[in-house]
N, C-alpha and C. Protein backbone atom coordinates (compact mmCIF):
# COMPACT_ATOMS: atom_id res chain seq x y z
N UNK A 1 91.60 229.16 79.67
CA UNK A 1 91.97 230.57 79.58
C UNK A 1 93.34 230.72 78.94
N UNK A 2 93.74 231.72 78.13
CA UNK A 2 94.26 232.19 77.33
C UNK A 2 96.03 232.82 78.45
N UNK A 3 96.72 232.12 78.68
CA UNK A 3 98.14 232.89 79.30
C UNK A 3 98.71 233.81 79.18
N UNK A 4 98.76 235.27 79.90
CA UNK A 4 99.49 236.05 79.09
C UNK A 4 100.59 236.09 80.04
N UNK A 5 101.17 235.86 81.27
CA UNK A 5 102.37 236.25 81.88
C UNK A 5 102.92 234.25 82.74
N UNK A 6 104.15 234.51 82.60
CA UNK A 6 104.54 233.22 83.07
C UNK A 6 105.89 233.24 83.65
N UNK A 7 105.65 233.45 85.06
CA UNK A 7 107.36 233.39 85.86
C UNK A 7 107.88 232.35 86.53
N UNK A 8 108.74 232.16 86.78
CA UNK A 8 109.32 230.74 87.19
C UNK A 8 110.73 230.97 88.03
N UNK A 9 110.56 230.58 89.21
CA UNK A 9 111.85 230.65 89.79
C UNK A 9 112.39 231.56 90.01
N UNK A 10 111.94 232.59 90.37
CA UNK A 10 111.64 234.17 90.78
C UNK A 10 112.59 234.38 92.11
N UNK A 11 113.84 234.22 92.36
CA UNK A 11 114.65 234.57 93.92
C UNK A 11 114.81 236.19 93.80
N UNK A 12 114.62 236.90 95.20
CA UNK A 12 114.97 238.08 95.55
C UNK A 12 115.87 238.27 96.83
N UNK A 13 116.72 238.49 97.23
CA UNK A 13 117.58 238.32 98.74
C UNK A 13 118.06 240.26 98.49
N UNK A 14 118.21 240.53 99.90
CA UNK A 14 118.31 241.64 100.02
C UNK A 14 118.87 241.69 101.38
N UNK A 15 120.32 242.25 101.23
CA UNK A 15 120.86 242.12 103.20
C UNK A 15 121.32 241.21 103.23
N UNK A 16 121.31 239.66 102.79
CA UNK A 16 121.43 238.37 102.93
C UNK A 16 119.90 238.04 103.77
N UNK A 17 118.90 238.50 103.25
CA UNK A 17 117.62 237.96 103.39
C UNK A 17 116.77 237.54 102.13
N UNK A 18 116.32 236.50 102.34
CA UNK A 18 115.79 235.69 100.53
C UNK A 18 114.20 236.33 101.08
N UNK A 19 113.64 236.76 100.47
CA UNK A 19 112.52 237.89 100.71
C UNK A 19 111.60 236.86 99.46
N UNK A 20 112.25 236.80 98.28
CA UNK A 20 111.55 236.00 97.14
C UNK A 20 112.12 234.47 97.27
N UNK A 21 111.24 233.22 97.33
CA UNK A 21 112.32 232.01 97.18
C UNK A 21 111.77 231.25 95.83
N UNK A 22 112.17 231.38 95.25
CA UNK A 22 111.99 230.38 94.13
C UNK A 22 110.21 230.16 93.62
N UNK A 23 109.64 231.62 93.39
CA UNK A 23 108.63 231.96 92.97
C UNK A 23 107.72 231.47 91.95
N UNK A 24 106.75 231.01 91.43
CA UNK A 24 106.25 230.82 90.20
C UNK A 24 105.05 231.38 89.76
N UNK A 25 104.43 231.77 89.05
CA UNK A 25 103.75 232.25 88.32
C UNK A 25 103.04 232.56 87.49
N UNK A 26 101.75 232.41 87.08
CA UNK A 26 100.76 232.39 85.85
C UNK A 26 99.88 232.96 85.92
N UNK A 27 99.31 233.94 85.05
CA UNK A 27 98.35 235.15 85.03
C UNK A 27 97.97 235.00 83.89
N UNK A 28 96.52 235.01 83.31
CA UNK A 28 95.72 234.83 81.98
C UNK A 28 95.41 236.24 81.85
N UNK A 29 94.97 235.85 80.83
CA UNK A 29 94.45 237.21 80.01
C UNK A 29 93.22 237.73 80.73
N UNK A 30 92.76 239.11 80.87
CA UNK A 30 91.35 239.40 81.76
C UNK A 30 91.24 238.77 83.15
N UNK A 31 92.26 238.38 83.86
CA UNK A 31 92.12 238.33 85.18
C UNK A 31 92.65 239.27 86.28
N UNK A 32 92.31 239.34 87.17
CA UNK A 32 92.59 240.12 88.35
C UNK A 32 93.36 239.81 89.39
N UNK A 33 94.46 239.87 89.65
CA UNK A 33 95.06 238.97 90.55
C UNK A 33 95.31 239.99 92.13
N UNK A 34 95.61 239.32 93.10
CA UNK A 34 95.88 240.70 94.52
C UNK A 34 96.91 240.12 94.99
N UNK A 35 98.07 240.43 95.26
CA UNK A 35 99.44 240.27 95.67
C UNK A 35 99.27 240.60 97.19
N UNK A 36 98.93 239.84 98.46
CA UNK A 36 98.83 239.99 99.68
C UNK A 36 99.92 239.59 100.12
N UNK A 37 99.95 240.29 101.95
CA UNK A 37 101.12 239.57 102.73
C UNK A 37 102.02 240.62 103.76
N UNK A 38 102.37 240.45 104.73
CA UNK A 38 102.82 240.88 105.73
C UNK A 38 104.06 242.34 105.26
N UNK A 39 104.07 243.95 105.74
CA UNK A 39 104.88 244.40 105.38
C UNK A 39 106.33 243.97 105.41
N UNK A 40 106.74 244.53 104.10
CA UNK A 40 108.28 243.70 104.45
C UNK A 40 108.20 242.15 103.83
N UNK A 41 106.97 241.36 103.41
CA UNK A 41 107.31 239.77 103.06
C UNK A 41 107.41 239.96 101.44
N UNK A 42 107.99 241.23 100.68
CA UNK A 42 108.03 241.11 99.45
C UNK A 42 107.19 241.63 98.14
N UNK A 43 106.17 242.36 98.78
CA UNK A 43 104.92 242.09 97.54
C UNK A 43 105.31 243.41 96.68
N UNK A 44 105.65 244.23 96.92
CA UNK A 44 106.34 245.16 95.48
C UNK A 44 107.28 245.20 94.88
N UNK A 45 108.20 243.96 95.95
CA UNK A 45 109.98 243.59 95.07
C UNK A 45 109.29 242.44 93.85
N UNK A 46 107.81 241.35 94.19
CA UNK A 46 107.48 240.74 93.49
C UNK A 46 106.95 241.59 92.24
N UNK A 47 106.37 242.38 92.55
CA UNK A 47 105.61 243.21 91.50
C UNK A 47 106.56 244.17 90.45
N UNK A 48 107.41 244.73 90.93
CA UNK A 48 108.68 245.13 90.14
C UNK A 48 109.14 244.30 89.08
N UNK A 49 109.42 242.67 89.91
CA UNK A 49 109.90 242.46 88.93
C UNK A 49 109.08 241.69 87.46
N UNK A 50 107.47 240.98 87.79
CA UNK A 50 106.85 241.21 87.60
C UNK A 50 106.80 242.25 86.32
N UNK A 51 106.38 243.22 86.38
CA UNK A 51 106.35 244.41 85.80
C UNK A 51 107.83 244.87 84.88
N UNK A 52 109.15 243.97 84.77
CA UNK A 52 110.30 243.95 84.16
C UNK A 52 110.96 245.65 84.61
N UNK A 53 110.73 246.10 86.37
CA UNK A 53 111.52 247.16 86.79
C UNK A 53 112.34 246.73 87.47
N UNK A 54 112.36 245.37 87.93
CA UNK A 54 113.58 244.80 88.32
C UNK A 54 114.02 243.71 87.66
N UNK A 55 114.80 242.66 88.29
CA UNK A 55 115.80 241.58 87.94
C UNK A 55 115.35 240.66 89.19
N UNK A 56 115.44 239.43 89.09
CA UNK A 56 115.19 238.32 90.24
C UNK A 56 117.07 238.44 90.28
N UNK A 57 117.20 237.47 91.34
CA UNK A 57 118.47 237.74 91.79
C UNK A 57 119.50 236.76 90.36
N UNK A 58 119.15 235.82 89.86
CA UNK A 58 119.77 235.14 88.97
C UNK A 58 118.91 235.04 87.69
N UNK A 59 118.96 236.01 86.99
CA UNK A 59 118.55 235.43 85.19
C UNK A 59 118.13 234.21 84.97
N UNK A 60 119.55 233.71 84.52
CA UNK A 60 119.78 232.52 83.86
C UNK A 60 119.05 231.47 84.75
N UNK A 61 118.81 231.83 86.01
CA UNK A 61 117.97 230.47 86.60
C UNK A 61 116.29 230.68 86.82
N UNK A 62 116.00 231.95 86.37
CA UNK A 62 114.70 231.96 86.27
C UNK A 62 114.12 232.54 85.03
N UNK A 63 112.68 232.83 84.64
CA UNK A 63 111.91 232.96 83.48
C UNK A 63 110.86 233.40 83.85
N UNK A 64 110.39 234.53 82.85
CA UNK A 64 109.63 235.88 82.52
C UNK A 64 109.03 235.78 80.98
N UNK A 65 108.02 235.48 80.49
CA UNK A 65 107.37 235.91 79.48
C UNK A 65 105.77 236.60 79.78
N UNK A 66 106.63 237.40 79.13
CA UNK A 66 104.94 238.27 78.63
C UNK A 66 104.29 238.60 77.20
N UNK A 67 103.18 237.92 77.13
CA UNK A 67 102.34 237.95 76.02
C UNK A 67 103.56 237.60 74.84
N UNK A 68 104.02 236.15 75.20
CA UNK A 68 104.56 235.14 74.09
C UNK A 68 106.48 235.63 74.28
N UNK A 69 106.55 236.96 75.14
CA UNK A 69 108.11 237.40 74.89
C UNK A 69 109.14 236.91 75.92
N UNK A 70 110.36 236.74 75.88
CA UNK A 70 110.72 236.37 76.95
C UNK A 70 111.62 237.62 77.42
N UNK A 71 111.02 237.93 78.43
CA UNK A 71 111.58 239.23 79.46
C UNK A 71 113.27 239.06 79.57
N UNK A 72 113.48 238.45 79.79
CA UNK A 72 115.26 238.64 80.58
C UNK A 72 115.75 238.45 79.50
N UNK A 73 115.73 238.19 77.92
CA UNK A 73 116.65 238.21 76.46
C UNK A 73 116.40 239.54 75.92
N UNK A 74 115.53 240.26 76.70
CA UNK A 74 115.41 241.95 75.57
C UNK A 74 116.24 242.44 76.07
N UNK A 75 117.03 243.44 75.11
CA UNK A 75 118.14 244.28 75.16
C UNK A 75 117.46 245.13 75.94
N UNK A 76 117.85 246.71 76.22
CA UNK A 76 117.47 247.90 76.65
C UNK A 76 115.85 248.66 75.78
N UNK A 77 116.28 248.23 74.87
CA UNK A 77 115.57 249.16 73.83
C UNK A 77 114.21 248.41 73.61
N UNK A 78 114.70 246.84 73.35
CA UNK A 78 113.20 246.07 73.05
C UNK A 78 112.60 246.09 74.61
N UNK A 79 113.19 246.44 75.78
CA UNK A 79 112.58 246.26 76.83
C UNK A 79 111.39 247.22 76.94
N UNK A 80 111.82 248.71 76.93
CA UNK A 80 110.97 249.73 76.65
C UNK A 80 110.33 249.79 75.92
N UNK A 81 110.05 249.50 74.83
CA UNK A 81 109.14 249.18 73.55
C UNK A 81 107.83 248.38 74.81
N UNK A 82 108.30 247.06 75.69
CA UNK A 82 107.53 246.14 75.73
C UNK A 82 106.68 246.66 76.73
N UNK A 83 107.68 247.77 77.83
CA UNK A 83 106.68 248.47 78.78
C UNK A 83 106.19 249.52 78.23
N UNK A 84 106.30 250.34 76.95
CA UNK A 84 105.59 251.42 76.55
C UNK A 84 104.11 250.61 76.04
N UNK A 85 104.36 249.43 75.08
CA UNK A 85 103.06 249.00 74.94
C UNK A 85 102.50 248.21 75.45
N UNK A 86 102.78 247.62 76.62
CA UNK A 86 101.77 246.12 76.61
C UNK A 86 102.10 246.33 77.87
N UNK A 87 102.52 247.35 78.67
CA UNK A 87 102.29 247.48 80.43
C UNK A 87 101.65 248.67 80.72
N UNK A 88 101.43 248.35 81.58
CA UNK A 88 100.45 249.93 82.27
C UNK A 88 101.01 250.03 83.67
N UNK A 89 101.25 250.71 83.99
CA UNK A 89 101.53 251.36 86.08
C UNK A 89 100.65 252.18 86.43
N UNK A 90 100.51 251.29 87.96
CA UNK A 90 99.73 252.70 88.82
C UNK A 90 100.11 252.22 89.89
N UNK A 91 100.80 253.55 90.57
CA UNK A 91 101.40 253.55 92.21
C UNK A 91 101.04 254.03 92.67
N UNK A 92 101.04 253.62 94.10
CA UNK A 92 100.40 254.29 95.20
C UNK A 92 100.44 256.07 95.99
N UNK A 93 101.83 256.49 95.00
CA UNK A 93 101.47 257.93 94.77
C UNK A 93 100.94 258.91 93.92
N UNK A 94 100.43 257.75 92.79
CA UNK A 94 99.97 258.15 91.64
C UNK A 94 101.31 258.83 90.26
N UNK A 95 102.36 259.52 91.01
CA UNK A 95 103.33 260.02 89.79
C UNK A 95 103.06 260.86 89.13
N UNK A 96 101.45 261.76 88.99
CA UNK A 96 101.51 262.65 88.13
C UNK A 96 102.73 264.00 87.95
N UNK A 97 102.86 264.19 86.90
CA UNK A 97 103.60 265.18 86.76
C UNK A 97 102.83 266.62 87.23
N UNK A 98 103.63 267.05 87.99
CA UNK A 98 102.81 268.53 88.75
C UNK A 98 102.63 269.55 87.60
N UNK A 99 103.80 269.98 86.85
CA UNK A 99 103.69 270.76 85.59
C UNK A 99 102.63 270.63 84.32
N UNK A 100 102.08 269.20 84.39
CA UNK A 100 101.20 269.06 83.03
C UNK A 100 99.86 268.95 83.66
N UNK A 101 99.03 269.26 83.01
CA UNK A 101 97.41 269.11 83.37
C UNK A 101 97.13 267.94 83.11
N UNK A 102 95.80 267.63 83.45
CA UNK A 102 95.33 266.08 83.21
C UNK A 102 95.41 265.39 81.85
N UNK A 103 94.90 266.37 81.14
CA UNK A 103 95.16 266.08 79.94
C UNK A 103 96.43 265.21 79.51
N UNK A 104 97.56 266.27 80.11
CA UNK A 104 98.77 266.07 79.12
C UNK A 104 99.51 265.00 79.92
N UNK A 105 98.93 264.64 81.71
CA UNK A 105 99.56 263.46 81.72
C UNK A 105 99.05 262.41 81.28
N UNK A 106 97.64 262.29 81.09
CA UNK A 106 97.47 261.04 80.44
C UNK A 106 98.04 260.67 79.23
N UNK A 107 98.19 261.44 78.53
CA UNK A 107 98.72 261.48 76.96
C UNK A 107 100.34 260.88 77.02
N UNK A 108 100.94 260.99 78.51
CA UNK A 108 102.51 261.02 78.13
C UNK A 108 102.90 259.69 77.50
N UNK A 109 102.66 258.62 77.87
CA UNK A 109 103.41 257.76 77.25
C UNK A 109 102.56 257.31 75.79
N UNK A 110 101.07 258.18 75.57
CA UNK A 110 101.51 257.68 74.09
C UNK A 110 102.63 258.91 72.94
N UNK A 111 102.52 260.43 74.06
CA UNK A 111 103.63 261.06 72.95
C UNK A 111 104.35 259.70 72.84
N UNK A 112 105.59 259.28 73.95
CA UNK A 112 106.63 258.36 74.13
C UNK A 112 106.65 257.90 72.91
N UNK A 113 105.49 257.28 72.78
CA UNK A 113 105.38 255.84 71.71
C UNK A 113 105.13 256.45 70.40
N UNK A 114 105.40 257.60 70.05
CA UNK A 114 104.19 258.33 69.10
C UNK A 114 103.11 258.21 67.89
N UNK A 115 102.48 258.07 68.93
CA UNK A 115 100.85 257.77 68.84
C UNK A 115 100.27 259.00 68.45
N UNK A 116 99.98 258.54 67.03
CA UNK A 116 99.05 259.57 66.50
C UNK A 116 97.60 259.87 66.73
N UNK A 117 97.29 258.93 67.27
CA UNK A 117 95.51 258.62 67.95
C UNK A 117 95.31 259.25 69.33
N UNK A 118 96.96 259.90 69.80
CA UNK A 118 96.50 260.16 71.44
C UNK A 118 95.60 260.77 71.57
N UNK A 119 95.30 262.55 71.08
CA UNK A 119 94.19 263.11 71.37
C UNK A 119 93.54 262.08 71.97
N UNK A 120 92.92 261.53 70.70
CA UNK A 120 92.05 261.02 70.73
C UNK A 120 91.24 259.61 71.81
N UNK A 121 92.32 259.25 71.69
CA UNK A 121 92.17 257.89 72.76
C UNK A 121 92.34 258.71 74.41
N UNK A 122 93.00 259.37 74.50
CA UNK A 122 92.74 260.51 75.95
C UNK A 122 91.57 261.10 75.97
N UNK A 123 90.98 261.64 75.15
CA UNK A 123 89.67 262.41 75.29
C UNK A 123 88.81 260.96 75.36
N UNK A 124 88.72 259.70 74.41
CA UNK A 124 87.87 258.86 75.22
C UNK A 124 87.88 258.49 76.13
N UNK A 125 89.44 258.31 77.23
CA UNK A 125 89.16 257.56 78.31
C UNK A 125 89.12 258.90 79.46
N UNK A 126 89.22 260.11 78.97
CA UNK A 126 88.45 261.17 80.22
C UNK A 126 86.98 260.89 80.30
N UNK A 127 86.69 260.74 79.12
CA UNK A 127 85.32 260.23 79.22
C UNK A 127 84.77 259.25 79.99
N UNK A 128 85.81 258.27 79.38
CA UNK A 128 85.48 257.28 80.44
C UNK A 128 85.24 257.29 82.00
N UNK A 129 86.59 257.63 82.25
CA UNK A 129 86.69 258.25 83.84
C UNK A 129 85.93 259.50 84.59
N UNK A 130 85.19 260.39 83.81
CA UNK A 130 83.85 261.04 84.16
C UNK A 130 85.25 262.39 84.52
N UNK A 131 86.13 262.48 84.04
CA UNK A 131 87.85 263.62 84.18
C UNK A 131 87.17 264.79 82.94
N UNK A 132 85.94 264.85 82.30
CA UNK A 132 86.36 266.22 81.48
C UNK A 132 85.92 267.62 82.09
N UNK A 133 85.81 267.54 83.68
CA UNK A 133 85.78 269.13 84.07
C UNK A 133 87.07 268.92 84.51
N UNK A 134 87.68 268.31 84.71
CA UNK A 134 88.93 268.34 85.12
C UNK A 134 90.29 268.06 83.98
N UNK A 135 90.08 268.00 82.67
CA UNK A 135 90.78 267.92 81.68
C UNK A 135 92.07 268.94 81.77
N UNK A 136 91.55 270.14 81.83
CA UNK A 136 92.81 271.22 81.63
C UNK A 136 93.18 271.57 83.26
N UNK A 137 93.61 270.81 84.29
CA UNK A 137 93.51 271.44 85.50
C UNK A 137 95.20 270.26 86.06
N UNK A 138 95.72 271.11 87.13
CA UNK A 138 96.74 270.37 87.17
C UNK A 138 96.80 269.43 88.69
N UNK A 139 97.61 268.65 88.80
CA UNK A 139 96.99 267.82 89.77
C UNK A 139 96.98 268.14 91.13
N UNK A 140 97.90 269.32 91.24
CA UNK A 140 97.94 269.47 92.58
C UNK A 140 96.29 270.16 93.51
N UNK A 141 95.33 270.32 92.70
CA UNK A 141 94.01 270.47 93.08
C UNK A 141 93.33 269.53 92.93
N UNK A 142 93.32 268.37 92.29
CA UNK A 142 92.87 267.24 92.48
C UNK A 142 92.69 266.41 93.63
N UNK A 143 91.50 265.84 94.17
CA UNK A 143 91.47 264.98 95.07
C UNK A 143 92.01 263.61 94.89
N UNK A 144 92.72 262.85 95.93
CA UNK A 144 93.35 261.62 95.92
C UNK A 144 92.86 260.36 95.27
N UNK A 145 91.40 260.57 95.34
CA UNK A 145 90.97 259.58 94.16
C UNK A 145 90.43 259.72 92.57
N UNK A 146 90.61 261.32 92.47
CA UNK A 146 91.09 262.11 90.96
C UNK A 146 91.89 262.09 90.62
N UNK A 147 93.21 262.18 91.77
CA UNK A 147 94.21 261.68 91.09
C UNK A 147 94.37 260.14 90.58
N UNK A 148 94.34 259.19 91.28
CA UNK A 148 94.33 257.81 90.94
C UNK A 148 93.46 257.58 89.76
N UNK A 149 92.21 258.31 89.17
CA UNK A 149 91.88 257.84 88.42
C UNK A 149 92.70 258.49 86.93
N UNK A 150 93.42 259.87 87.04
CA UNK A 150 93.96 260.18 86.08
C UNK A 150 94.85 259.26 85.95
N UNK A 151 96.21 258.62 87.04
CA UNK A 151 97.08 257.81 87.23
C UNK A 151 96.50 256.37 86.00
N UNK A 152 95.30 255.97 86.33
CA UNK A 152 94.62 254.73 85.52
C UNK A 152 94.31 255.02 84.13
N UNK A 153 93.61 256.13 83.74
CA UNK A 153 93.79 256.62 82.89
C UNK A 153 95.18 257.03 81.94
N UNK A 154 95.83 257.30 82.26
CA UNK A 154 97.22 257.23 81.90
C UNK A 154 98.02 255.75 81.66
N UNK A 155 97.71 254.95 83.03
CA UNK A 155 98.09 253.63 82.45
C UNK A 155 97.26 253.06 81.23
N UNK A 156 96.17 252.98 80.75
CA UNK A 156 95.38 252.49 79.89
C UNK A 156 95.68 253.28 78.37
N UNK A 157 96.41 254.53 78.21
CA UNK A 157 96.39 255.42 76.96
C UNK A 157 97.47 254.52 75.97
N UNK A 158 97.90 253.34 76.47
CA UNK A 158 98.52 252.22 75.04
C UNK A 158 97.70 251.17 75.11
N UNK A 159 96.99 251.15 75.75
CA UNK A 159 95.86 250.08 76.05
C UNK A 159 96.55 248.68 75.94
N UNK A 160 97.24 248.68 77.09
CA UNK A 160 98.36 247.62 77.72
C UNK A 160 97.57 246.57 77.61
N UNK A 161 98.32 245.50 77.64
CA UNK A 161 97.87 243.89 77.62
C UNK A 161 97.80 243.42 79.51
N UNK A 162 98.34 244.28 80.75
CA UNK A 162 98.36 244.18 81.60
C UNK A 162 99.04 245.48 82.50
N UNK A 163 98.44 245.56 83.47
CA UNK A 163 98.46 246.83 84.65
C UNK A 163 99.03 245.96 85.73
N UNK A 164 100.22 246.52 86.17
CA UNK A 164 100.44 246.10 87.78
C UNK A 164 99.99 247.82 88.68
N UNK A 165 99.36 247.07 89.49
CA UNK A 165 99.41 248.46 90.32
C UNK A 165 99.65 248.22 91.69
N UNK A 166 100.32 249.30 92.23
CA UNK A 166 101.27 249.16 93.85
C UNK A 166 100.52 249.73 94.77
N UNK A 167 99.73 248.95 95.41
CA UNK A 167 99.15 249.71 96.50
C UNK A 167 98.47 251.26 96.16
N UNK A 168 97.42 250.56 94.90
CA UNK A 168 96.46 252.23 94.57
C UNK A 168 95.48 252.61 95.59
N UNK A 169 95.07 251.92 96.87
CA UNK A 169 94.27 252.23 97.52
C UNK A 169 95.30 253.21 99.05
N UNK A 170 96.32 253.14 98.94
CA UNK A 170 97.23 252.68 99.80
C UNK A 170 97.08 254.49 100.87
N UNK A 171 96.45 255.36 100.40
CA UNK A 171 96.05 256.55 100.47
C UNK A 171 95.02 257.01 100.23
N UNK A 172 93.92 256.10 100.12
CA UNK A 172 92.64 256.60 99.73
C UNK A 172 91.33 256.07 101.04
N UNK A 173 90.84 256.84 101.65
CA UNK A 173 89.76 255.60 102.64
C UNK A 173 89.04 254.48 101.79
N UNK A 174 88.18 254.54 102.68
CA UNK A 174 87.45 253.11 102.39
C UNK A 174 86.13 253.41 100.82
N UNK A 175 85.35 254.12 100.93
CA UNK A 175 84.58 254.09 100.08
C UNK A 175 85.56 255.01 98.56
N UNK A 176 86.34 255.24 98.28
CA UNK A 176 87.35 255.76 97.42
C UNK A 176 88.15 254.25 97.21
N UNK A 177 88.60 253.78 97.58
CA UNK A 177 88.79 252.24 97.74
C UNK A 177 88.19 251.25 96.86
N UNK A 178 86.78 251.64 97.51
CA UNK A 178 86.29 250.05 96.72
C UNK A 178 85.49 251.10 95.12
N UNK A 179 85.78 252.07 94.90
CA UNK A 179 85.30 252.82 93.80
C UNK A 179 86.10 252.48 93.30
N UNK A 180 87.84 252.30 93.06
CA UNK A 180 89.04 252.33 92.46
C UNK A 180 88.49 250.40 92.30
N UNK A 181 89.00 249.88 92.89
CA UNK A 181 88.74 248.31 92.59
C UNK A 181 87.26 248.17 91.71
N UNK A 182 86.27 249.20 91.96
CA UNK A 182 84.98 249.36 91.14
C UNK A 182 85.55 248.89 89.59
N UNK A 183 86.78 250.16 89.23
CA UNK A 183 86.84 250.68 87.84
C UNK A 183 87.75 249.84 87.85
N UNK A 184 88.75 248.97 88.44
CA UNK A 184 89.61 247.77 87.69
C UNK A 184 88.66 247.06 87.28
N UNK A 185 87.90 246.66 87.82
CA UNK A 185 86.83 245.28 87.32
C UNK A 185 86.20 245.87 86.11
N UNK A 186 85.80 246.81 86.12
CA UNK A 186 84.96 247.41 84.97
C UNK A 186 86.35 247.97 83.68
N UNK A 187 87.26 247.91 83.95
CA UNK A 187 88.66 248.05 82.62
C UNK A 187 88.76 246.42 82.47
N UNK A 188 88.59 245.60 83.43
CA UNK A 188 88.63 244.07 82.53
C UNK A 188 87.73 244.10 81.77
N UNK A 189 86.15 244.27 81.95
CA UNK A 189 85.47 243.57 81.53
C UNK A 189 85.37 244.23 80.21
N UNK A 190 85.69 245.75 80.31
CA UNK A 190 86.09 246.37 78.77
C UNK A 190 86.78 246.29 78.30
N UNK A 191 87.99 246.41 78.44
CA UNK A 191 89.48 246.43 77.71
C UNK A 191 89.62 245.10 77.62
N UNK A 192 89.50 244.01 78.48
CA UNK A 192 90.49 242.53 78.48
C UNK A 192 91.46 242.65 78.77
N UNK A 193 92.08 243.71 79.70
CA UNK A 193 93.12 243.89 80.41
C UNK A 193 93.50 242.70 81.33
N UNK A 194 94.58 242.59 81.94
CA UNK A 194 95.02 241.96 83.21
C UNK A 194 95.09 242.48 84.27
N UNK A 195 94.81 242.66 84.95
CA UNK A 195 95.96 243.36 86.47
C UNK A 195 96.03 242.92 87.94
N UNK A 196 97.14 243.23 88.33
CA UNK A 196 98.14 242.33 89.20
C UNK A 196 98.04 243.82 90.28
N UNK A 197 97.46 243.35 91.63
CA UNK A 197 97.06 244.41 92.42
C UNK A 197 97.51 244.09 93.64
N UNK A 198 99.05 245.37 94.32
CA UNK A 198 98.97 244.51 95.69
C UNK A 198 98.37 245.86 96.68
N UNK A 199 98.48 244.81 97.34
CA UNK A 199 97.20 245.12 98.33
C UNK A 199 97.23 244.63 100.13
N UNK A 200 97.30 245.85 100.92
CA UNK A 200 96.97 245.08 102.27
C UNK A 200 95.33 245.03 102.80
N UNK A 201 94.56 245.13 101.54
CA UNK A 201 93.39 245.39 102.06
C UNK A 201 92.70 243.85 102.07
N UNK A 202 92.23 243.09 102.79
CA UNK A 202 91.61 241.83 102.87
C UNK A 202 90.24 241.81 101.86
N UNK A 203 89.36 242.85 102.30
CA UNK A 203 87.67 242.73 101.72
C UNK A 203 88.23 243.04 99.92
N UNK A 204 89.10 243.66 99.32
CA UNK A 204 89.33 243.75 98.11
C UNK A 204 89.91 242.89 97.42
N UNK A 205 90.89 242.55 98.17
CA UNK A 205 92.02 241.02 97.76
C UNK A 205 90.98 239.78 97.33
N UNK A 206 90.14 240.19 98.34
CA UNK A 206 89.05 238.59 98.09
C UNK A 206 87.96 238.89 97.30
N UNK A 207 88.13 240.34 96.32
CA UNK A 207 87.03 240.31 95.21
C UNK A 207 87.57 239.33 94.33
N UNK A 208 88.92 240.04 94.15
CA UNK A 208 90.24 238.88 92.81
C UNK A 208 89.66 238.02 92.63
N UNK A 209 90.25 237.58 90.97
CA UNK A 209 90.13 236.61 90.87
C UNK A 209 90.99 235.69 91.12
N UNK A 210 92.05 236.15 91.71
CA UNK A 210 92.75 235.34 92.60
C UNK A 210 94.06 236.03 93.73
N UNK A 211 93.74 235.55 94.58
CA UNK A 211 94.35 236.02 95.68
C UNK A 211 95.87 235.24 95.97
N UNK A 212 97.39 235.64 95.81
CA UNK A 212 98.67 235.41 96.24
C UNK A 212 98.88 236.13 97.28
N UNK A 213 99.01 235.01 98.59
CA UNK A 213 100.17 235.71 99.73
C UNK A 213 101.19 235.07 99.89
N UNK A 214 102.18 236.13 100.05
CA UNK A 214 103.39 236.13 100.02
C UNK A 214 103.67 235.48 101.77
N UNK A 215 104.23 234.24 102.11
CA UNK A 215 104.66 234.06 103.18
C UNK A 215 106.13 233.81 103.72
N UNK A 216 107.02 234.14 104.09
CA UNK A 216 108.15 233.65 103.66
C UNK A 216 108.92 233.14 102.66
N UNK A 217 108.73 234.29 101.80
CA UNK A 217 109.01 234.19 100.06
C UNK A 217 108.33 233.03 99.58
N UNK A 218 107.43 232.70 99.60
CA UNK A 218 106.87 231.50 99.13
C UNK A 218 105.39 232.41 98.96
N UNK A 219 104.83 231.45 97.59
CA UNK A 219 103.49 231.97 97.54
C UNK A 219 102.78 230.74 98.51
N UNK A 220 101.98 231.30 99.41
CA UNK A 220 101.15 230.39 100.40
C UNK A 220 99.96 229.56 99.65
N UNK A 221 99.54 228.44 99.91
CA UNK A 221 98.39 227.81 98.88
C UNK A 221 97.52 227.53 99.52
């Protein structure tokens, strides 16, 4: 399999508590990964940084590439470039903007990037997501797993090389749940996406194609 993310030596301390210890990391292309583990043992300080929204506690002693780049040498500017195209987010509050309709949040980060194809690539993936009675409508009438799917939809409108997502079930019951993990599996098997999913849910973690728990900053084996 084909590598697209590679971390190494990953420390996080917080308080004078090492939460991350000396982490490592490898994620291929089209896999599914589930970030498990006790509240509090780390799994969204991992995923942050992960995702290049944070910093491990020392740079220079650890390493970040994604899809061939190396994360901790981009300036400001090449950083954003790298999360406008080749990352996707979805959090567990979803983030829609209350002011824009479905439409226009999915579209936001390709205005960002400006993408002349957005229409277009938004109207296919409403499609996709079964969102076109709900196209012009804003989110605060949306149900919690309408919203999450606009949220996915939105991550997918640069058609990222990889999705971390933070606890997308983290507000949704059980059969809304395994519908959302439904449509990750079904964006790999279309797109060739990646995504890196944490999760306190056990029966979903163990669809992954691979399951990390976090035990005392250590990934457990």
């Amino acid at each position: 399999m084909e590598l697209l993310l590679s971390a190494k030596s990953i420390s996080k301390t917080f308080q004078g508590r090492k939460v991350l210890d000396s982490i490592d990391i490898e994620i291929n292309k089209s896999e599914i990964i589930a970030i498990t583990g006790a509240s509090g043992s780390g799994k969204t300080t991992l995923l942050n940084i992960l995702s290049t929204l944070d910093n491990p506690d020392r740079i220079s002693e650890s390493s970040l590439e994604i899809d061939g780049q190396d994360v901790f040498s981009l300036d400001n500017i090449s950083l954003s470039i790298l999360r406008n195209r080749k990352i996707g987010f979805v959090f567990q509050f979803h983030e829609l903007i209350p002011e824009l309709n479905v439409m226009e949040n999915i579209c936001l980060p390709g205005w960002i990037k400006n993408d002349r194809n957005v229409t277009n690539n938004a109207n296919s993936l409403i499609d996709y997501f079964g969102l076109d009675k709900l196209k012009d409508k804003k989110p605060n009438i949306l149900s919690g797993g309408e919203k999450q799917r606009v949220a996915i939809a939105r991550a997918m409108i640069n058609k990222p090389k990889i999705i971390f997502a933070d606890e997308p079930t983290g507000n949704l019951d059980s059969k809304n749940s395994k519908i959302l993990f439904d449509i990750f599996f079904k964006l790999r098997d279309d797109y060739g996406c990646s995504i890196v999913i944490v999760t306190h849910d056990p029966e979903n973690a163990n669809k992954c194609d691979k399951k990390l728990q976090i035990v005392d900053g250590k990934i457990k084996n």
